[in-house]
N, C-alpha and C. Protein backbone atom coordinates (compact mmCIF):
# COMPACT_ATOMS: atom_id res chain seq x y z
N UNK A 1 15.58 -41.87 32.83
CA UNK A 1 14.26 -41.26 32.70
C UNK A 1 14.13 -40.65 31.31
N UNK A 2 13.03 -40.71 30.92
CA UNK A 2 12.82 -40.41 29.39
C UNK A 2 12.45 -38.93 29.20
N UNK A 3 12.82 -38.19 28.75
CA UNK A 3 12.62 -36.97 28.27
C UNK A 3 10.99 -36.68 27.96
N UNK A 4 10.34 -35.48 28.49
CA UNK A 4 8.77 -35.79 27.97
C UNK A 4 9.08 -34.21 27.30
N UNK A 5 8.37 -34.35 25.91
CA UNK A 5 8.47 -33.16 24.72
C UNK A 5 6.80 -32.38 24.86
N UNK A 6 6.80 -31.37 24.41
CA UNK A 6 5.64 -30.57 24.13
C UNK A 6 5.16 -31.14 22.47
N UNK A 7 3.97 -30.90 22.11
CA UNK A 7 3.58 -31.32 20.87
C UNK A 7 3.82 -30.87 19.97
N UNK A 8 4.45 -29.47 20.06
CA UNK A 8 5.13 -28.38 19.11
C UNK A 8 6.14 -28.66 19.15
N UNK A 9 7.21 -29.47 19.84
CA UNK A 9 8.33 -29.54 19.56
C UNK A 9 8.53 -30.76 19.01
N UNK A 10 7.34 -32.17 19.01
CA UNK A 10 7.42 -33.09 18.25
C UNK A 10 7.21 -32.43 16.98
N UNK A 11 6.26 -31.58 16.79
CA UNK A 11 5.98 -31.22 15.39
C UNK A 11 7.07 -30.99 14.31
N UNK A 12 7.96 -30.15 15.47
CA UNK A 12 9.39 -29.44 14.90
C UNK A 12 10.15 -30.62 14.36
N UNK A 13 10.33 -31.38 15.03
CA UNK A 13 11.59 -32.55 15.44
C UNK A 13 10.98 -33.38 14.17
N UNK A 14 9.63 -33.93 13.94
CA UNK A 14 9.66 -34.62 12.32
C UNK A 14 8.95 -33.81 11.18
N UNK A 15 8.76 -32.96 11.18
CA UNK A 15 8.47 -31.63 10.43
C UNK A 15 7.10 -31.91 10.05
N UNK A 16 6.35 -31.55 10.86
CA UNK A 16 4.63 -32.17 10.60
C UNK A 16 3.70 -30.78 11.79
N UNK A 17 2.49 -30.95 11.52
CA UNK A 17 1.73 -29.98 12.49
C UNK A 17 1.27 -30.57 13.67
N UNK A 18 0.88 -29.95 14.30
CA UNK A 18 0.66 -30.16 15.89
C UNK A 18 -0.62 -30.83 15.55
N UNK A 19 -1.42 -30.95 14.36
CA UNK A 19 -2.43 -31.88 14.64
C UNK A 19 -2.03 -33.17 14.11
N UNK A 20 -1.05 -33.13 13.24
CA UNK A 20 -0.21 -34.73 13.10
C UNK A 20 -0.24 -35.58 14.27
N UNK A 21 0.86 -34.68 15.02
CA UNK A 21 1.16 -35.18 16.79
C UNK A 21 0.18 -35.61 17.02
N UNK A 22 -0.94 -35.04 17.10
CA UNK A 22 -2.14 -35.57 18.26
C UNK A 22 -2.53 -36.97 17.18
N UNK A 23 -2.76 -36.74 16.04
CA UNK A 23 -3.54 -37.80 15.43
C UNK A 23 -2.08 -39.32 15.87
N UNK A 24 -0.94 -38.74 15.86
CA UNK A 24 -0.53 -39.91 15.39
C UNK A 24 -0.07 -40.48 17.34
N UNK A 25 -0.58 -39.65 17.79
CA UNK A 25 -0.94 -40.23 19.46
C UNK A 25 -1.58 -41.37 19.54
N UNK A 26 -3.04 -40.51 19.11
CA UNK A 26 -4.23 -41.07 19.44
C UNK A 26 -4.03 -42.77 18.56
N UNK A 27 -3.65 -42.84 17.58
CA UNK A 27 -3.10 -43.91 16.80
C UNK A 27 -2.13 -45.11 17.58
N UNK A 28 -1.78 -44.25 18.49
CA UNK A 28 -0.75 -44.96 19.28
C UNK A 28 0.61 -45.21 19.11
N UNK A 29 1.01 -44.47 17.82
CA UNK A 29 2.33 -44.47 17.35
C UNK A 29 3.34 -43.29 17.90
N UNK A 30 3.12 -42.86 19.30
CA UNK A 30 3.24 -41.51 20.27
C UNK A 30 3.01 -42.22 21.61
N UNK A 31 3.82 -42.26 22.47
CA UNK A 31 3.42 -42.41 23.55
C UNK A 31 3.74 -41.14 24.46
N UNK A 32 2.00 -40.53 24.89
CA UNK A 32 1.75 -39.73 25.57
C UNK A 32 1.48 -39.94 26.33
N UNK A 33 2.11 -38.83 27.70
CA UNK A 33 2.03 -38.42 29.00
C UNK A 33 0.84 -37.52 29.27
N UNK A 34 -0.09 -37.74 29.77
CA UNK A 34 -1.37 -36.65 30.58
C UNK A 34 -0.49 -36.26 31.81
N UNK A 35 -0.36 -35.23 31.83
CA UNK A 35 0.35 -33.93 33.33
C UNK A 35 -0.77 -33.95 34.06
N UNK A 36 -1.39 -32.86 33.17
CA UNK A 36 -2.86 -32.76 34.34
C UNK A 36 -4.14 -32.32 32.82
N UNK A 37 -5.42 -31.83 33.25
CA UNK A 37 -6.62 -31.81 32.37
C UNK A 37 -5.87 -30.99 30.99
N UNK A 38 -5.64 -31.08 29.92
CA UNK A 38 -5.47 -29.92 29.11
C UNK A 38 -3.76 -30.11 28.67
N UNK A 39 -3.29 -30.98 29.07
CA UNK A 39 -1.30 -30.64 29.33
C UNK A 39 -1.20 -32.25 28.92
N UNK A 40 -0.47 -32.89 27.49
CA UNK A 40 0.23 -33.98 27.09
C UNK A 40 1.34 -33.32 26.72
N UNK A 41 2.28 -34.54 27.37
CA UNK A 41 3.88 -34.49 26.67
C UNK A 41 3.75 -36.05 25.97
N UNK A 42 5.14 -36.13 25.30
CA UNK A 42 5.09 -36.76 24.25
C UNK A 42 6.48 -37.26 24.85
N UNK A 43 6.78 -38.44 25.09
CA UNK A 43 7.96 -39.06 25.51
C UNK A 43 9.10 -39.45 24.09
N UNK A 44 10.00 -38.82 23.91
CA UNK A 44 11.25 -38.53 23.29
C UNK A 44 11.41 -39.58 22.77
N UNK A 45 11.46 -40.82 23.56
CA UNK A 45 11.74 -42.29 23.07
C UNK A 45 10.76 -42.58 21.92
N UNK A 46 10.00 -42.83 21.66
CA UNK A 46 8.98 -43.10 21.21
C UNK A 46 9.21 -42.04 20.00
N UNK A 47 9.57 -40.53 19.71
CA UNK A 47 9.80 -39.70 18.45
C UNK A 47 10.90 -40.63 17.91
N UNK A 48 11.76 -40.66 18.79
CA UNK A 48 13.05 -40.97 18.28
C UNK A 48 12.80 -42.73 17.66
N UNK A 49 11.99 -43.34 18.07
CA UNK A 49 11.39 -45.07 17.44
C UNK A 49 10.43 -45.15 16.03
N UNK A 50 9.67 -43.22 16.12
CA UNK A 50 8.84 -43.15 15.28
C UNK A 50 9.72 -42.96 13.73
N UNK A 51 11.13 -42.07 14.39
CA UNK A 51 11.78 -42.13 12.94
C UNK A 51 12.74 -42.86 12.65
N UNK A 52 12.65 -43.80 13.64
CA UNK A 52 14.02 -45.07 13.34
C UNK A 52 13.10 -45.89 12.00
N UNK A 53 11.91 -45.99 12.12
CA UNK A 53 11.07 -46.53 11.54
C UNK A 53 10.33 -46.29 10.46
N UNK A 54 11.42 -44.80 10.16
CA UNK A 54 11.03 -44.45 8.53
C UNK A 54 9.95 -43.47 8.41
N UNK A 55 9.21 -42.60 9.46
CA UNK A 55 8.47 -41.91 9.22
C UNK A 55 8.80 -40.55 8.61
N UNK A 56 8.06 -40.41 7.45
CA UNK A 56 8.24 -38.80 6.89
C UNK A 56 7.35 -38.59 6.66
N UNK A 57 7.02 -36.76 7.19
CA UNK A 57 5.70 -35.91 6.66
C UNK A 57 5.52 -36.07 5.56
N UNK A 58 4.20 -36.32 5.13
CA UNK A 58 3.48 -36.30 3.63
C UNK A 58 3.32 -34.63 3.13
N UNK A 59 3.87 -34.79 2.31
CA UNK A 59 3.42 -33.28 1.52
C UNK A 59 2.10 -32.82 1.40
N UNK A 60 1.71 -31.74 1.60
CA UNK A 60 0.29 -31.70 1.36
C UNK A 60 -0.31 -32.11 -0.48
N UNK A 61 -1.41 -32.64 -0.38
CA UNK A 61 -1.89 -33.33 -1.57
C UNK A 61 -2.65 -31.95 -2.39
N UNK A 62 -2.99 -31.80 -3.28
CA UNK A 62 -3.03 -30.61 -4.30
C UNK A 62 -4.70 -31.24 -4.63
N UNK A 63 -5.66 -30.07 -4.63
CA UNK A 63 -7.17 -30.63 -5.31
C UNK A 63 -6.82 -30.98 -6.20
N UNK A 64 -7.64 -31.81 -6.74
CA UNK A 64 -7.65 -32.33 -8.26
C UNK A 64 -8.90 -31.07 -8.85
């Protein structure tokens, strides 16, 4: 059985913000669990595929 994570602790685990997580859900590169109205987990497998695959947080970009 696969481990299901909170979105703050994906955040932690590839060093990005909790609105990363959601965007990079909704993207489909996250496979999320709906609990109930209001409550996604984030299945472990899928963090752990996201950084086999080379993902790193982007630095934030500076105004020009």
């Amino acid at each position: 059985m696969d481990t299901l994570l909170k979105r703050r602790e994906v955040a932690d685990r590839i060093h990005a913000s909790e609105a990363t997580v959601r965007r990079l859900g909704r993207a489909g590169q996250l496979d999320e669990v709906r609990i109930s109205p209001g409550v996604v987990r984030v299945r472990a497998s899928s963090v752990d595929r996201l950084i086999e695959h080379g993902y790193t947080a982007r630095e934030p970009q500076e105004a020009a």
